[in-house]
C-alpha atoms as a PDB file:
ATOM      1  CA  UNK A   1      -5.439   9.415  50.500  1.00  0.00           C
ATOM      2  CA  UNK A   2      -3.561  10.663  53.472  1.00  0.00           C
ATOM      3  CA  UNK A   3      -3.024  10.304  57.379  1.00  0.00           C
ATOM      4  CA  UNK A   4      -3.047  12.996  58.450  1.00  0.00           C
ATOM      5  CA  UNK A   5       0.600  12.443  60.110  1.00  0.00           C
ATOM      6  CA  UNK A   6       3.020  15.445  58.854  1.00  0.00           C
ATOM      7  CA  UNK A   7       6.340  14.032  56.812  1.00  0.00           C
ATOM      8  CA  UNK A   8       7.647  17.272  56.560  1.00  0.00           C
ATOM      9  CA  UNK A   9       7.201  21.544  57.280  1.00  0.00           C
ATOM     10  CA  UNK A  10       7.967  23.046  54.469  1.00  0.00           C
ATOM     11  CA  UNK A  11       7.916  26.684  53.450  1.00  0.00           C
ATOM     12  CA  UNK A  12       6.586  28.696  50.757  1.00  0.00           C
ATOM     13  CA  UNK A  13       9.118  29.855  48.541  1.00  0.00           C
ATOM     14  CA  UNK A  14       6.473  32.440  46.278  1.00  0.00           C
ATOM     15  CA  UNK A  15       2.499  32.270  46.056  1.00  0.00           C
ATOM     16  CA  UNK A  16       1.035  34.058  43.499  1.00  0.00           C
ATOM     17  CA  UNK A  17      -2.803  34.845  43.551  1.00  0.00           C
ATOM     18  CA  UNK A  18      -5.109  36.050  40.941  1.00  0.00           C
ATOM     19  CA  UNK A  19      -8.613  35.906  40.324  1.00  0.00           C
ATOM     20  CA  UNK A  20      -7.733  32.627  38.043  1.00  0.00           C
ATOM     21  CA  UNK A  21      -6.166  30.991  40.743  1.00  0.00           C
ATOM     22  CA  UNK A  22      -2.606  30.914  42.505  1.00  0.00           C
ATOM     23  CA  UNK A  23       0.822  29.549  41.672  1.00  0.00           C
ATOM     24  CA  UNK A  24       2.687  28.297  44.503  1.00  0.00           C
ATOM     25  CA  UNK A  25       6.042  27.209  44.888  1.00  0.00           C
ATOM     26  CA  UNK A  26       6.985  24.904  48.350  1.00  0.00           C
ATOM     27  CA  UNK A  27      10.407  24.321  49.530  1.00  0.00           C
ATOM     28  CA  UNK A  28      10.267  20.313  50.144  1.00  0.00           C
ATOM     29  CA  UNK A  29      12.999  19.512  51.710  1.00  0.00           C
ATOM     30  CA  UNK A  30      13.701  15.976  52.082  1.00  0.00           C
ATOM     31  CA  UNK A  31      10.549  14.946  50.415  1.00  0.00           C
ATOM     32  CA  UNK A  32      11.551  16.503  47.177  1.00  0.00           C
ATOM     33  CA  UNK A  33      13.765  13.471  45.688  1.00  0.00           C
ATOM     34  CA  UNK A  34      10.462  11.289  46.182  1.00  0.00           C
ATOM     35  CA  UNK A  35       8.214  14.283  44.111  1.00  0.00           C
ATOM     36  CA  UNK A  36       7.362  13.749  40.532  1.00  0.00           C
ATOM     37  CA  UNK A  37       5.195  15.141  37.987  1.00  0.00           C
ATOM     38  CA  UNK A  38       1.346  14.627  38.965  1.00  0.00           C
ATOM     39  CA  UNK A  39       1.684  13.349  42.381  1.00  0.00           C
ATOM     40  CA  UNK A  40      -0.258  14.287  44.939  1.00  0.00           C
ATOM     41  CA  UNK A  41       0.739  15.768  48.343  1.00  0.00           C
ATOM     42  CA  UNK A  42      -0.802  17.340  50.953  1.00  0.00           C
ATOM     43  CA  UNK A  43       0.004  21.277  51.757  1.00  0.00           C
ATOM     44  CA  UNK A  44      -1.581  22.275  54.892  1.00  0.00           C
ATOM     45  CA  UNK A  45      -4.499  19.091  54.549  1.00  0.00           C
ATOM     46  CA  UNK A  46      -5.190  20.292  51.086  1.00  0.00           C
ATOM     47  CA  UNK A  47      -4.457  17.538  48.451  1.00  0.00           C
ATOM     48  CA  UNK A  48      -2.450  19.883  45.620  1.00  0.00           C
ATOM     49  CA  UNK A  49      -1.071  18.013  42.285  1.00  0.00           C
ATOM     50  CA  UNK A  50       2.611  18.483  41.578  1.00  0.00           C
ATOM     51  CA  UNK A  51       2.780  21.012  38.712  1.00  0.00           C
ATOM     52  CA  UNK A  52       6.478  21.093  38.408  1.00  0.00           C
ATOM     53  CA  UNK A  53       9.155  20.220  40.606  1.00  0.00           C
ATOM     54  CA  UNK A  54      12.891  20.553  41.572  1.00  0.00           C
ATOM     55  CA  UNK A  55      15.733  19.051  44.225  1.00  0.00           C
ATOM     56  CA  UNK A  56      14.136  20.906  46.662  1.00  0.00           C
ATOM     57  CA  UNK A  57      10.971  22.393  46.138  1.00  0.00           C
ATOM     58  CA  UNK A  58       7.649  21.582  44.145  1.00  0.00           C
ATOM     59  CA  UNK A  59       5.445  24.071  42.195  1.00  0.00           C
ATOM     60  CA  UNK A  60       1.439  23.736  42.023  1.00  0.00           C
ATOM     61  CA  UNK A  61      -1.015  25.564  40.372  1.00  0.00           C
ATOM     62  CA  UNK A  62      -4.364  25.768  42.304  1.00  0.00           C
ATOM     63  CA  UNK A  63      -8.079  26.509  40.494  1.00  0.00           C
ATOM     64  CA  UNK A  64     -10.079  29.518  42.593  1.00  0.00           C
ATOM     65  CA  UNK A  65     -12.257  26.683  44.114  1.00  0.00           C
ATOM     66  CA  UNK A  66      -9.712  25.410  46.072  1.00  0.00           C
ATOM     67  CA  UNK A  67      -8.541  29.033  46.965  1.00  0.00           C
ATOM     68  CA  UNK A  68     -11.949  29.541  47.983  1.00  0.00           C
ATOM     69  CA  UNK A  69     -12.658  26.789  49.801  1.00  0.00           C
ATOM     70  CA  UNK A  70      -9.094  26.822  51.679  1.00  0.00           C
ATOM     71  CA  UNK A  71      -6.742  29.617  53.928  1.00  0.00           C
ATOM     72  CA  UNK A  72      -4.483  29.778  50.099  1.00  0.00           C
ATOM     73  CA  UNK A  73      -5.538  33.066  49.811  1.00  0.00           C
ATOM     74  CA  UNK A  74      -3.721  33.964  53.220  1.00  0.00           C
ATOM     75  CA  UNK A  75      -0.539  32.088  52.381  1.00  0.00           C
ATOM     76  CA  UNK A  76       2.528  34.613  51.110  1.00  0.00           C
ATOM     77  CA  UNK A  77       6.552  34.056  50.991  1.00  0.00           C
ATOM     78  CA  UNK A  78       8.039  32.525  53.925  1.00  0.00           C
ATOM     79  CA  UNK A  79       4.714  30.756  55.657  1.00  0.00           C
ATOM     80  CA  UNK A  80       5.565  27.094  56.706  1.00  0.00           C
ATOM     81  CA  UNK A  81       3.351  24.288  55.415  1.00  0.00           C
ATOM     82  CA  UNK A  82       2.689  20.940  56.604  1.00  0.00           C
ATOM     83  CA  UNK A  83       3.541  18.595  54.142  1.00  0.00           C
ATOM     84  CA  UNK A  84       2.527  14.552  53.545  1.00  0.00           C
ATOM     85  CA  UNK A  85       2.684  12.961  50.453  1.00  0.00           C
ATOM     86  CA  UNK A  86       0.320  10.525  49.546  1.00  0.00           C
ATOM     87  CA  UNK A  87      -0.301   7.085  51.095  1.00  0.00           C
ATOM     88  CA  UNK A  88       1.103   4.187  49.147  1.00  0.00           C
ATOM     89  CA  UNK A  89      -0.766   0.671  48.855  1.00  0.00           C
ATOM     90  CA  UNK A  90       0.953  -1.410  51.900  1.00  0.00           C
ATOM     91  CA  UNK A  91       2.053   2.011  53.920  1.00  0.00           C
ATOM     92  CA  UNK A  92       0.847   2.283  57.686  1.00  0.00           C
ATOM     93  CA  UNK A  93      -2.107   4.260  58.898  1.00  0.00           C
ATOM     94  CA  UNK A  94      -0.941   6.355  61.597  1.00  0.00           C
ATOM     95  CA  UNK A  95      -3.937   8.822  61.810  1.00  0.00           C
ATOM     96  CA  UNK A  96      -7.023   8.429  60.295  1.00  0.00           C
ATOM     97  CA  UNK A  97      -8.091   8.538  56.774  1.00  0.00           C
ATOM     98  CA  UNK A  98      -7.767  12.302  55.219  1.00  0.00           C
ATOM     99  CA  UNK A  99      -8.882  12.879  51.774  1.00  0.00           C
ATOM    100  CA  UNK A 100      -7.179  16.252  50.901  1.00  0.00           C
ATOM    101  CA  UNK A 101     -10.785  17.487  50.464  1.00  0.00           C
ATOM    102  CA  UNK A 102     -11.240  20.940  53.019  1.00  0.00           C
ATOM    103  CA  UNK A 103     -14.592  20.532  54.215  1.00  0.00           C
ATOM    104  CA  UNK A 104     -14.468  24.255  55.638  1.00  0.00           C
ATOM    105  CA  UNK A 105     -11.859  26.658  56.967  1.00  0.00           C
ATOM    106  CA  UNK A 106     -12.465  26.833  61.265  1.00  0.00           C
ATOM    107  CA  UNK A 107     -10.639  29.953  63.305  1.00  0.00           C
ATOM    108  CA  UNK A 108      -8.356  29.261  66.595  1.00  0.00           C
ATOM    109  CA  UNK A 109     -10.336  30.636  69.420  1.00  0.00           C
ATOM    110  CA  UNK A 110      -8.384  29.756  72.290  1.00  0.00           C
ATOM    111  CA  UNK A 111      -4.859  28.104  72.756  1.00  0.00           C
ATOM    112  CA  UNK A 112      -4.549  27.375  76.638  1.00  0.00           C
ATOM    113  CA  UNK A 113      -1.497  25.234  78.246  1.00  0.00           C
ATOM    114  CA  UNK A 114      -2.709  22.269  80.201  1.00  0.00           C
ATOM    115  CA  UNK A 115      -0.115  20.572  81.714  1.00  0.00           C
ATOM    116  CA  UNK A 116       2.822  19.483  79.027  1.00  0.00           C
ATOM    117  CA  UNK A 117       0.381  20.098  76.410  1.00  0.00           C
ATOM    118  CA  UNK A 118      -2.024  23.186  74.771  1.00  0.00           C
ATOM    119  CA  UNK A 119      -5.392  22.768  74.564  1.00  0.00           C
ATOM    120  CA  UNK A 120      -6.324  24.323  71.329  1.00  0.00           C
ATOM    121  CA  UNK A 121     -10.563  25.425  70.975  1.00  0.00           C
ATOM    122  CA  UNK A 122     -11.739  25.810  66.854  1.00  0.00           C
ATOM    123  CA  UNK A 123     -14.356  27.265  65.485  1.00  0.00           C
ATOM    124  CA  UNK A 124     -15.959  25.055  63.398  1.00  0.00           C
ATOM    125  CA  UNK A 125     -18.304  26.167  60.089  1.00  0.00           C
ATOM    126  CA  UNK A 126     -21.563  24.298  59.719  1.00  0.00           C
ATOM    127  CA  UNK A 127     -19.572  22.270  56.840  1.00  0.00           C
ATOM    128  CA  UNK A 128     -17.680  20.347  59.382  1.00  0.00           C
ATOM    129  CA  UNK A 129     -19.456  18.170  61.900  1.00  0.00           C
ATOM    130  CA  UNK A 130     -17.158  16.202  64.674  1.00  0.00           C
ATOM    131  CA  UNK A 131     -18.206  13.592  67.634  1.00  0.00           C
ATOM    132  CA  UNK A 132     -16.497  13.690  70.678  1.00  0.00           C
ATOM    133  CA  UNK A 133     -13.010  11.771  70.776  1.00  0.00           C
ATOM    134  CA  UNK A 134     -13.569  11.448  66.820  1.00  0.00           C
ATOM    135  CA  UNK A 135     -10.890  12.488  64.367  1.00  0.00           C
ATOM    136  CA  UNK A 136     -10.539  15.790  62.841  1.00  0.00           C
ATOM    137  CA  UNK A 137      -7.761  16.959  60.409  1.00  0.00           C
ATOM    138  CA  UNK A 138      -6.351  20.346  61.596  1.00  0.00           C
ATOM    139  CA  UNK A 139      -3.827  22.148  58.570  1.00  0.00           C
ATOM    140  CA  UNK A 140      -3.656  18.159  57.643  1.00  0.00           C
ATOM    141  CA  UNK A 141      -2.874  17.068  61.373  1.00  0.00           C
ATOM    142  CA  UNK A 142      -4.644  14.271  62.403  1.00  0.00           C
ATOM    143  CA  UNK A 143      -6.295  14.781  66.016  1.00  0.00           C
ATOM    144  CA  UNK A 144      -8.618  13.917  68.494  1.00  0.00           C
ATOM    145  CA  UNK A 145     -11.632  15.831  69.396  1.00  0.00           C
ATOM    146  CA  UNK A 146     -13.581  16.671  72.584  1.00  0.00           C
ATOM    147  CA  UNK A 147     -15.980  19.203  74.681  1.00  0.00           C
ATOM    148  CA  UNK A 148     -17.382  19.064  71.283  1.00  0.00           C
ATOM    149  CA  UNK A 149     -20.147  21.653  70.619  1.00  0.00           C
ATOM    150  CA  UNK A 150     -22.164  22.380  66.969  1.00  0.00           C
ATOM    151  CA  UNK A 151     -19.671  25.408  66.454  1.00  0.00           C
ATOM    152  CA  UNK A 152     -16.553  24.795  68.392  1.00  0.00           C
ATOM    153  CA  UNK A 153     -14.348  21.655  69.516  1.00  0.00           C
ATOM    154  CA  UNK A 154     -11.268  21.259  71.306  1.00  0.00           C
ATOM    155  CA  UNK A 155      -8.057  19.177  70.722  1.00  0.00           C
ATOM    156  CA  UNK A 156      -5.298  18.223  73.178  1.00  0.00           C
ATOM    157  CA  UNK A 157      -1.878  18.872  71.011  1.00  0.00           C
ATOM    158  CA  UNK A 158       1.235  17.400  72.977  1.00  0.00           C
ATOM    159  CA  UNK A 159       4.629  18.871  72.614  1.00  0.00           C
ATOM    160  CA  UNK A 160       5.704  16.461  69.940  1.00  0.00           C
ATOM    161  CA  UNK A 161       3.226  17.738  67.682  1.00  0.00           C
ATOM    162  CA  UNK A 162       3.930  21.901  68.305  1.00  0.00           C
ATOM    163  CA  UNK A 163       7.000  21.051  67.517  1.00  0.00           C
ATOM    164  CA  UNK A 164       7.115  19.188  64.511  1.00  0.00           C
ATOM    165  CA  UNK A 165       4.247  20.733  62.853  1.00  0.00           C
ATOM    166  CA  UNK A 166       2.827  24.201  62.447  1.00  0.00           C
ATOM    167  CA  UNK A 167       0.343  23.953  65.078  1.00  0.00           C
ATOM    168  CA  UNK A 168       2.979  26.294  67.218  1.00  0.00           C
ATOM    169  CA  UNK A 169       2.661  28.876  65.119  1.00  0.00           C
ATOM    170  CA  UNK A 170      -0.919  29.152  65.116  1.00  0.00           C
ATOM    171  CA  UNK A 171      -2.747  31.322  67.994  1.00  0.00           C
ATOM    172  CA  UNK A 172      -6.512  32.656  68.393  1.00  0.00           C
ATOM    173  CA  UNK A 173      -8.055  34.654  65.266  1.00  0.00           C
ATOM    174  CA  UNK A 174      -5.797  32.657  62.889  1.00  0.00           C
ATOM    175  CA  UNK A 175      -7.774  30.416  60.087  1.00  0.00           C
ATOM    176  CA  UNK A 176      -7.230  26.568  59.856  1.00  0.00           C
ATOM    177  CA  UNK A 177      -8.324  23.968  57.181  1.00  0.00           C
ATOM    178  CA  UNK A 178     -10.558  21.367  58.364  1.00  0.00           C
ATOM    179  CA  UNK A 179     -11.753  17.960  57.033  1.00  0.00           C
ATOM    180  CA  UNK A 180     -13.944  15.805  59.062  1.00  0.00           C
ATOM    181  CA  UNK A 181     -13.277  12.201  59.231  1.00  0.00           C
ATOM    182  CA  UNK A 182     -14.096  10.030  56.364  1.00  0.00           C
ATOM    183  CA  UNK A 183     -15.753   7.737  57.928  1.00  0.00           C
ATOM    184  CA  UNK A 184     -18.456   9.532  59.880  1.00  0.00           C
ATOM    185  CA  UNK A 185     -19.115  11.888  56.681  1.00  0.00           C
ATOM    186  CA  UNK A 186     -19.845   8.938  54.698  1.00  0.00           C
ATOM    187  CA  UNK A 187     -22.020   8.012  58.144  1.00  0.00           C
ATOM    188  CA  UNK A 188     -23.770  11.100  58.394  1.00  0.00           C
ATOM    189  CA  UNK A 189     -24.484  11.351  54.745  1.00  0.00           C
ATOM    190  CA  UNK A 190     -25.976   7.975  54.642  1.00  0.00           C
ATOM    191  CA  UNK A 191     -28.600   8.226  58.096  1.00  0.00           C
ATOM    192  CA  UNK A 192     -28.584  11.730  56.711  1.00  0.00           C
ATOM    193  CA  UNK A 193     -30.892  10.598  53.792  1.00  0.00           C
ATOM    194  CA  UNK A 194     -33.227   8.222  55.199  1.00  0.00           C
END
């Protein structure tokens, strides 16, 4: 489980795609002397398992589901990645509860400033519902939603975050994981079925 609150941006050192899979290799930075062998971390809200790993970058090996189901296929040499490792029994719950799990990949259709912040409108696929001022993981950033429609929602993204994510680098017609909140999926699957 995650937060959805960004440790880290790394970079992609290589990414290698086939039709097997890929084989990508992260520059950690400071979260590298934490990494070991099977540990989970989040890479751009996907949950990826350490593979192999280094004093400053990790390497994971990803099956062609998760390429599918993800922007992977779009990542190459250089890209910067927001990175969180996994929550640890006791740690603080800054965001909301992320599982790793992309429930769909949404498109930045707008990126407006309003004020000292950008108001950033996402396509949504019909994978991902949202509620207005509900939680929605964005490239594994935990944020708020509103004007929420069934195929687009906006989020309010204040200077801190541009900055110390990779939201700032993202601007209309570029692809974005999404997960929907835990909660309300588990909420909508449940009224869902009676």
């Amino acid at each position: 489980m995650f937060t959805g609150i960004i440790q880290h941006v790394g970079q992609i050192v290589s990414a290698e795609h086939t039709p097997g899979g890929s084989r990508l290799v992260i520059a950690t930075g400071p979260l590298a002397a934490s990494l070991a062998l099977g540990d989970s971390l989040a890479c751009d809200g996907i949950c990826l398992t350490v593979a192999d790993e280094s004093s400053d970058s990790a390497t994971f090996s990803v099956s062609p589901e998760t390429v599918r189901k993800t922007t992977i296929a779009t990542w190459a040499k250089g890209r910067r990645i927001n990175l969180e490792p996994a929550l640890r029994l006791g740690d603080r719950l800054g965001g909301h509860l992320v599982s790793g799990h992309v429930d769909g990949v949404g498109e930045v259709l707008a990126r407006v400033v309003e004020g000292d912040s950008e108001r950033f409108t996402i396509r949504l696929p019909a994978t991902v519902k949202v509620v207005e001022k509900g939680s929605l993981a964005v490239d594994g950033i935990s944020l708020t939603t509103w004007d929420c429609r069934a195929d687009a929602a906006s989020i309010a993204v204040i200077p801190h975050t541009l900055a110390h994510t990779t939201l700032g680098d993202r601007q209309p017609g570029d692809p974005v994981n999404l997960e929907q909140d835990q909660i309300g999926r588990w909420v909508e699957r449940l009224l869902g079925s009676r």
